[in-house]
Protein backbone atom coordinates (compact mmCIF):
# COMPACT_ATOMS: atom_id res chain seq x y z
CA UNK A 1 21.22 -6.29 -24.39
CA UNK A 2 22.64 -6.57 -21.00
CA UNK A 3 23.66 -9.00 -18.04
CA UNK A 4 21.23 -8.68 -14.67
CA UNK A 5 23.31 -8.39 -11.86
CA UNK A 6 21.39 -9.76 -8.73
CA UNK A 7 21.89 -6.62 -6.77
CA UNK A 8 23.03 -4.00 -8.94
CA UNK A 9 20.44 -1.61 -11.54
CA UNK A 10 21.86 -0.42 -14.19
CA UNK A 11 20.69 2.97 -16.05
CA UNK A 12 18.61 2.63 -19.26
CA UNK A 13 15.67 4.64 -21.44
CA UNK A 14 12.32 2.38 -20.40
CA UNK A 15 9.69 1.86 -23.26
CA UNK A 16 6.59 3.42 -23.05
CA UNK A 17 4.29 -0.03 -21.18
CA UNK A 18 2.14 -0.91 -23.50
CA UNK A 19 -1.49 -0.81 -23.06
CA UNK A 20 -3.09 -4.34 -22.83
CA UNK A 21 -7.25 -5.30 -22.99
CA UNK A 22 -7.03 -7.78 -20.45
CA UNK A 23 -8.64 -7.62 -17.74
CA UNK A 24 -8.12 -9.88 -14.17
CA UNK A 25 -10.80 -12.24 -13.24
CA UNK A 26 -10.71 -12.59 -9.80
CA UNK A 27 -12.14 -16.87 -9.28
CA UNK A 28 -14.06 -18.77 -7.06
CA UNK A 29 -12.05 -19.38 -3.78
CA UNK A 30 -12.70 -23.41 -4.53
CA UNK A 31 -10.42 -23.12 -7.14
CA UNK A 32 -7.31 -22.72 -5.18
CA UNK A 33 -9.03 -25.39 -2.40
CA UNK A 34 -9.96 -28.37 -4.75
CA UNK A 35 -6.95 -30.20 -6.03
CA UNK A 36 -9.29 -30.84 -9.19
CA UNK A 37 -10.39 -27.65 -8.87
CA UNK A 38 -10.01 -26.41 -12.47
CA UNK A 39 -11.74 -29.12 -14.04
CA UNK A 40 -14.80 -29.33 -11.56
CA UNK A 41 -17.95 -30.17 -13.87
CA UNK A 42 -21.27 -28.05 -12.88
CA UNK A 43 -20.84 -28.61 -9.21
CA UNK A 44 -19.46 -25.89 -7.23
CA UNK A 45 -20.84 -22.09 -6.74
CA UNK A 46 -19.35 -19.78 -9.58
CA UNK A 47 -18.08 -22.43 -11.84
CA UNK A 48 -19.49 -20.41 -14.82
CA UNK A 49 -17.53 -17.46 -13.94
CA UNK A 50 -14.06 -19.74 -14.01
CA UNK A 51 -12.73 -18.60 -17.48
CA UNK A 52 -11.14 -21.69 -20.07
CA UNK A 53 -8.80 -21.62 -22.75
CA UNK A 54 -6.92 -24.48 -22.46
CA UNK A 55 -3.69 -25.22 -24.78
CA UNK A 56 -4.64 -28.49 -25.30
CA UNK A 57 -1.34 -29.21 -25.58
CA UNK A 58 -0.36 -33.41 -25.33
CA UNK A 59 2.43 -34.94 -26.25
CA UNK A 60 5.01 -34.38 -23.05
CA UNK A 61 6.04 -36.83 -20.75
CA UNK A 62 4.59 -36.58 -17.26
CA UNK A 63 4.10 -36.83 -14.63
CA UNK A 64 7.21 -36.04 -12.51
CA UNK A 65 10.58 -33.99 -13.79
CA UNK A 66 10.85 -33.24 -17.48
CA UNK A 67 13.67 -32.05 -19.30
CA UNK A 68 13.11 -29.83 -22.90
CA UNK A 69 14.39 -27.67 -24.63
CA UNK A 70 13.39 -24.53 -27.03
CA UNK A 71 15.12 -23.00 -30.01
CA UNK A 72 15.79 -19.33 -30.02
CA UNK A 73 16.99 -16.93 -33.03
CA UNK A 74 20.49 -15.99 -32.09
CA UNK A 75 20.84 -17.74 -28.79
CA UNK A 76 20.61 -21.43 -30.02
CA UNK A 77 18.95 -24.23 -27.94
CA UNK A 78 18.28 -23.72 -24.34
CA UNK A 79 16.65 -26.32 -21.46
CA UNK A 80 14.11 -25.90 -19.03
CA UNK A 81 12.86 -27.96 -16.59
CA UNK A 82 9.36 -29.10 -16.02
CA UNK A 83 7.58 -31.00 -12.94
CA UNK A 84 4.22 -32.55 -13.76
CA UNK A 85 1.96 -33.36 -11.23
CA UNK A 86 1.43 -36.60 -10.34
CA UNK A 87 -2.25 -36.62 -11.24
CA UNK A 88 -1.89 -34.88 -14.50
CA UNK A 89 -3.67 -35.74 -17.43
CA UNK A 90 -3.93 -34.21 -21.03
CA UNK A 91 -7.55 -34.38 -20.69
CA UNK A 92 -8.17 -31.22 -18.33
CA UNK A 93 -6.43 -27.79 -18.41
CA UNK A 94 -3.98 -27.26 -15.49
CA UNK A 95 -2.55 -23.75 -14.62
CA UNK A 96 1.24 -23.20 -15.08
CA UNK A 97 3.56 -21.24 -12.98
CA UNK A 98 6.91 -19.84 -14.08
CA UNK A 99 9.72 -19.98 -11.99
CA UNK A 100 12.65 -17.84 -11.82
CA UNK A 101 16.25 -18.80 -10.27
CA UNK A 102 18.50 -16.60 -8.95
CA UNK A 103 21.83 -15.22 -9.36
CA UNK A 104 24.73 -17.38 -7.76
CA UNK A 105 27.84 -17.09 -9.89
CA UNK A 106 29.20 -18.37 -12.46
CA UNK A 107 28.07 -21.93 -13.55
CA UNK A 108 25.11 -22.06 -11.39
CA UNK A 109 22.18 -21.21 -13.80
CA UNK A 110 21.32 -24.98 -14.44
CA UNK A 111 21.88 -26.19 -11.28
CA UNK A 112 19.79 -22.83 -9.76
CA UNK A 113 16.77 -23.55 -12.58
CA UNK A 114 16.32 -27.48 -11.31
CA UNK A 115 16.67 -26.16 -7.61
CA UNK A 116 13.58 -24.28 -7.76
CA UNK A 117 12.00 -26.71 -10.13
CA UNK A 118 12.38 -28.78 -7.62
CA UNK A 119 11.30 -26.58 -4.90
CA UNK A 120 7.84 -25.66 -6.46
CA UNK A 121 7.91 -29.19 -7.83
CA UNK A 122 7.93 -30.76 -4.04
CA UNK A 123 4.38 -28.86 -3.99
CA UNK A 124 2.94 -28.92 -7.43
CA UNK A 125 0.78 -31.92 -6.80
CA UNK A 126 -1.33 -30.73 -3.76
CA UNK A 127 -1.18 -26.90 -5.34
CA UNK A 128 -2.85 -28.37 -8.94
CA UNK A 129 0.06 -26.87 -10.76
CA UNK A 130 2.62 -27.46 -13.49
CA UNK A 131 5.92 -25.75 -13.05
CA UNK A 132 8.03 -24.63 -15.83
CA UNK A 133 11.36 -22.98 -14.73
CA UNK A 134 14.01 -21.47 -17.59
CA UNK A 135 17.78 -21.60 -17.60
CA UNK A 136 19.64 -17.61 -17.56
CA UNK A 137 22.52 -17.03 -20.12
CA UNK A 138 24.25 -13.98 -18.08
CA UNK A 139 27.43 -17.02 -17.34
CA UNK A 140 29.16 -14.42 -14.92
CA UNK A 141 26.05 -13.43 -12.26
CA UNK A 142 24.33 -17.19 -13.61
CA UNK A 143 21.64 -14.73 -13.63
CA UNK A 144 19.49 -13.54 -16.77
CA UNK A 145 20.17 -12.03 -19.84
CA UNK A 146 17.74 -8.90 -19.73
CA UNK A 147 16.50 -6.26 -22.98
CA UNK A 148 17.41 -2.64 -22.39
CA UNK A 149 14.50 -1.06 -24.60
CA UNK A 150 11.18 -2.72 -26.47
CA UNK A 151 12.50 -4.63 -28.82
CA UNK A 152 15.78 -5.34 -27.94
CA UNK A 153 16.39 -8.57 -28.95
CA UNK A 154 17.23 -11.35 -28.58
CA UNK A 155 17.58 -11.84 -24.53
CA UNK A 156 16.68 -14.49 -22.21
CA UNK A 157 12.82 -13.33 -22.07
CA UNK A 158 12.35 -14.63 -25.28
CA UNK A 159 13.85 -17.98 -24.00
CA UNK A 160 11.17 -17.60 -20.74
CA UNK A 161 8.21 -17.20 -23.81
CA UNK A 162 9.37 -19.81 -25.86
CA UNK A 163 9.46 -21.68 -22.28
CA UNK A 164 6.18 -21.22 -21.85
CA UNK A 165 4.83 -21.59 -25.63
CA UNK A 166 6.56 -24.91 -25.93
CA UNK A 167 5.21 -26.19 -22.12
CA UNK A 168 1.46 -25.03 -23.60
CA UNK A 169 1.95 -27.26 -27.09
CA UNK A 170 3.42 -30.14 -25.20
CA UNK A 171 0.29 -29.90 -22.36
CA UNK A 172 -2.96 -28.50 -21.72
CA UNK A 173 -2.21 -25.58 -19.97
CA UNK A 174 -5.08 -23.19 -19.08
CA UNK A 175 -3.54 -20.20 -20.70
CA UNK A 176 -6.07 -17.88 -18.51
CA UNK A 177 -4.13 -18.71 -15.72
CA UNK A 178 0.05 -18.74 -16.28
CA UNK A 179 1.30 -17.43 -13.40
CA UNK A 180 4.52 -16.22 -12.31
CA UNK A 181 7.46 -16.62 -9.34
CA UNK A 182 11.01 -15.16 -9.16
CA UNK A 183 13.58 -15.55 -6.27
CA UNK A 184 16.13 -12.59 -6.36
CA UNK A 185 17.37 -11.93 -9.90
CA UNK A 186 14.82 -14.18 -10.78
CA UNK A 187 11.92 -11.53 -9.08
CA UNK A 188 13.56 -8.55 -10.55
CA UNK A 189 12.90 -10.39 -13.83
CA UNK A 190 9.41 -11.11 -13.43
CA UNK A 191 8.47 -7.25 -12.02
CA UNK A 192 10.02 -6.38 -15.34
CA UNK A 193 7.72 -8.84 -17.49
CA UNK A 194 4.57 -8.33 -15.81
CA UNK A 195 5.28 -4.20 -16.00
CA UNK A 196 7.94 -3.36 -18.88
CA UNK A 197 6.06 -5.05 -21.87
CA UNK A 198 9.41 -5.92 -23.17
CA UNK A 199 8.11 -9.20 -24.74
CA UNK A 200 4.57 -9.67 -27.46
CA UNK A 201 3.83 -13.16 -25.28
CA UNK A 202 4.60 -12.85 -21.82
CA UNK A 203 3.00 -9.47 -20.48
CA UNK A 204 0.93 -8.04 -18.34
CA UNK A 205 -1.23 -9.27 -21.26
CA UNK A 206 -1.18 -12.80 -20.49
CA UNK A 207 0.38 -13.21 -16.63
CA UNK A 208 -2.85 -13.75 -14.06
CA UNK A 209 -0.43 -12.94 -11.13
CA UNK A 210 2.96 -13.34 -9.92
CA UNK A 211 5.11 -13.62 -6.90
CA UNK A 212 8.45 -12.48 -5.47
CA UNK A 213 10.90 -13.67 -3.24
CA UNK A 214 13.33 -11.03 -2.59
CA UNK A 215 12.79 -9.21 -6.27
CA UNK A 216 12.28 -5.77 -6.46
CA UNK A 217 11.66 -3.23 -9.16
CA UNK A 218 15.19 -1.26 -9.04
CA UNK A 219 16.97 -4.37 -9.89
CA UNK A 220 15.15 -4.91 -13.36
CA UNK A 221 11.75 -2.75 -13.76
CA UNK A 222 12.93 0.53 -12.64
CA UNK A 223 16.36 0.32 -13.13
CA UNK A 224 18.03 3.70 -12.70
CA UNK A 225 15.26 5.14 -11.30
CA UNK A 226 14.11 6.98 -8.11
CA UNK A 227 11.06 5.49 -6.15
CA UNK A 228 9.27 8.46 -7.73
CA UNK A 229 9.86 8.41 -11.26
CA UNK A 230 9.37 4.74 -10.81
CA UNK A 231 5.85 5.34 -9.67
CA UNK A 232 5.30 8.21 -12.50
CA UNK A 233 6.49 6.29 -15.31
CA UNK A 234 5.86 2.46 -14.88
CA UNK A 235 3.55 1.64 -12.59
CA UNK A 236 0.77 4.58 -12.44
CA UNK A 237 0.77 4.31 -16.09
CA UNK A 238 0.32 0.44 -16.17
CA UNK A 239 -2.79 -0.66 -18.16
CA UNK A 240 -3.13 -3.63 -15.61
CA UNK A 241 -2.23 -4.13 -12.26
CA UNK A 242 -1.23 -7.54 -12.17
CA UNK A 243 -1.88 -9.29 -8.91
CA UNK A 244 1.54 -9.31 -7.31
CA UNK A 245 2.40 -10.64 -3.96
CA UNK A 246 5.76 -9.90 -2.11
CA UNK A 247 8.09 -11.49 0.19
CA UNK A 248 11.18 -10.26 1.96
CA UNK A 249 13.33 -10.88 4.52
CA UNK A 250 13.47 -8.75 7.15
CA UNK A 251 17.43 -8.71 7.40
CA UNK A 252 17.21 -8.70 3.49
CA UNK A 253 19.49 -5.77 2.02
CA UNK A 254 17.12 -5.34 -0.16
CA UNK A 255 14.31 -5.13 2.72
CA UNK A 256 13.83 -0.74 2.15
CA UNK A 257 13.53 -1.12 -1.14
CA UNK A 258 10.88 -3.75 -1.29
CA UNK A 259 9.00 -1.55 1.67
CA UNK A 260 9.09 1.48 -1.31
CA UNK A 261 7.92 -1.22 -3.53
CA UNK A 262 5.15 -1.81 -1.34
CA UNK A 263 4.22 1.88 -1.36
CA UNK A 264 4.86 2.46 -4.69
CA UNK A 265 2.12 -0.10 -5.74
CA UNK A 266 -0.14 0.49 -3.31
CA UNK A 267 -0.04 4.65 -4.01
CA UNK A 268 -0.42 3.69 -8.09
CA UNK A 269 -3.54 1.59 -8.26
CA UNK A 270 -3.01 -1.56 -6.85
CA UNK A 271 -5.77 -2.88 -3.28
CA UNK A 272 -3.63 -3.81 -0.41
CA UNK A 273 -4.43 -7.51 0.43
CA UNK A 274 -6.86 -7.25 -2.71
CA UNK A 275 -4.21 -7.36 -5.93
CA UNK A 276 -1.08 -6.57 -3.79
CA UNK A 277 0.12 -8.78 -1.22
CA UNK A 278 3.19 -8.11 1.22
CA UNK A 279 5.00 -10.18 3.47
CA UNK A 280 8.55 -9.44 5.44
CA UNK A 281 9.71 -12.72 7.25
CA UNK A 282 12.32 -13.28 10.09
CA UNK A 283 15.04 -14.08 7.84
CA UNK A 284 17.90 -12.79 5.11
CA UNK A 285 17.84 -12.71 1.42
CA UNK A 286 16.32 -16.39 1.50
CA UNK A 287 13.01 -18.08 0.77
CA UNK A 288 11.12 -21.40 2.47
CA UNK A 289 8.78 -23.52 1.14
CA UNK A 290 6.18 -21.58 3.59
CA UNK A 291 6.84 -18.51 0.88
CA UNK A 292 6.04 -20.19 -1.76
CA UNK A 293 3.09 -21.89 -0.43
CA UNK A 294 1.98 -18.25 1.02
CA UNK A 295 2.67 -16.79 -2.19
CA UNK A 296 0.85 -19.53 -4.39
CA UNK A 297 -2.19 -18.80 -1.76
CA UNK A 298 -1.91 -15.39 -2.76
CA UNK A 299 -1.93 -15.22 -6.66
CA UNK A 300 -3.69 -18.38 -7.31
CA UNK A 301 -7.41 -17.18 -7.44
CA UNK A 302 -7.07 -14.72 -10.44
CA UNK A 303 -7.12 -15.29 -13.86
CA UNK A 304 -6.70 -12.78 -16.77
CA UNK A 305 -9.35 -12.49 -19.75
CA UNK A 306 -9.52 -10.54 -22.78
């Protein structure tokens, strides 16, 4: 394994991504409109093309903040942080979206996970959402812990599955819909999930969408490579084109590489404003709460299906 720095790529053989059967299910634009828009019953245009598999997970305390933690094989027992909306309840399936911190030092994991918790968290009841964000290992970036090959293990993506396993058995999550949101390291991290297939549960396999807010591929997905072989040998050969939707700053120093991201999607398969959204703001390596809503508005109408 390795340590993520937030900036820095460092040079490793990439597995071959794996090839997936799931397809994306673009939804009915109600969903995203409706606060109880995934558990409408027979009354708006489409519903029967809305796909369900709920967890029908109960158990966890809601609604509000909620502290767990999982169990992982050679890294011990980790916490993540929840937020519940307030209107939750067991007895419909709610989406989930997975959020990843940053890099801020040393120390600052935690604190970094319950910041965007509670970020996405101020949100999560008008957006229909529960929020599940993960705690990194790497204790000198308080960034994540990251596989260098398939199977390289264990790392801090199994700690984001088991995240996401243990939110699904503890709630009903509609499992057709787990979406995903980094900030920084955080978005590095979730290019690499949604593209790498470094991890059997969390894939392009089972993520409907994501977001990023200042991620890029050379920190994590294509690390050590050129914007070309990064096209050539992860994202042309992708078996899905997950939704993704970008935003950068445009004093970022990461703005040009983003803008090659951009290209580099756009070139390998994925629609502009269809399955690949781009934003640069006026600002630095930052996000806002408009971001986030933006980016929720972005990702929120697809679903993957097998």
């Amino acid at each position: 394994m390795r340590f993520l720095r937030p900036y820095a790529a460092m040079f490793a053989l990439l597995a071959s991504p794996a090839a997936y059967a799931a397809q994306t299910a673009l939804l009915p634009g109600w969903v995203c409109m409706r606060l109880d828009g995934v558990f409408a019953g027979g009354f708006e245009s489409g519903e029967s093309a809305v796909p369900h598999a709920p967890s029908l997970g109960s158990g966890g305390a809601y609604p509000g903040a909620v502290s767990r933690s999982v169990t992982v094989a050679g890294l011990g027992t980790q916490p993540y942080y929840l937020y519940l909306p307030s209107d939750y309840t067991p007895r419909h399936a709610w989406p989930l979206l997975l959020a990843l911190h940053g890099a801020g030092g040393p120390g600052t994991a935690d604190s970094a996970a319950r910041t965007v918790r509670s970020d996405w968290g101020s949100i999560a009841s008008g957006l229909g959402v529960i929020v599940a964000a993960p705690v990194g290992t790497d204790t000198q970036s308080g960034g994540w812990v990251a596989p260098l090959t398939l199977g390289d293990s264990p790392t801090d993506y199994d700690i984001i599955a088991k995240a996401v396993a243990d939110a699904e058995a503890a709630y009903n999550v509609e499992t057709s819909r787990v979406y995903g949101w980094g900030y920084s390291a955080g978005g590095h991290v979730m290019h690499s999930l949604a593209l790498n297939g470094y991890n059997a549960s969390v894939n392009a396999g089972t993520i409907a969408a994501y977001s990023v807010s200042a991620g890029v591929l050379k920190g994590e997905a294509c690390r050590g490579l050129d914007a070309t072989q990064c096209m050539s040998q992860v994202l042309v050969p992708a078996a899905r084109k997950v939704p993704v939707d970008i935003h950068i700053g445009n004093t970022d120093p990461l703005l040009s590489y983003a803008q090659s991201d951009q290209t580099g999607f756009a070139a390998s398969g994925w629609n502009a404003g269809g399955t690949l959204f781009y934003t640069e703001f006026s600002g630095g390596h930052v996000y806002s709460m408009t971001d986030l809503q933006q980016g929720w508005s972005n990702i929120c109408g697809f679903a993957v299906v097998p």
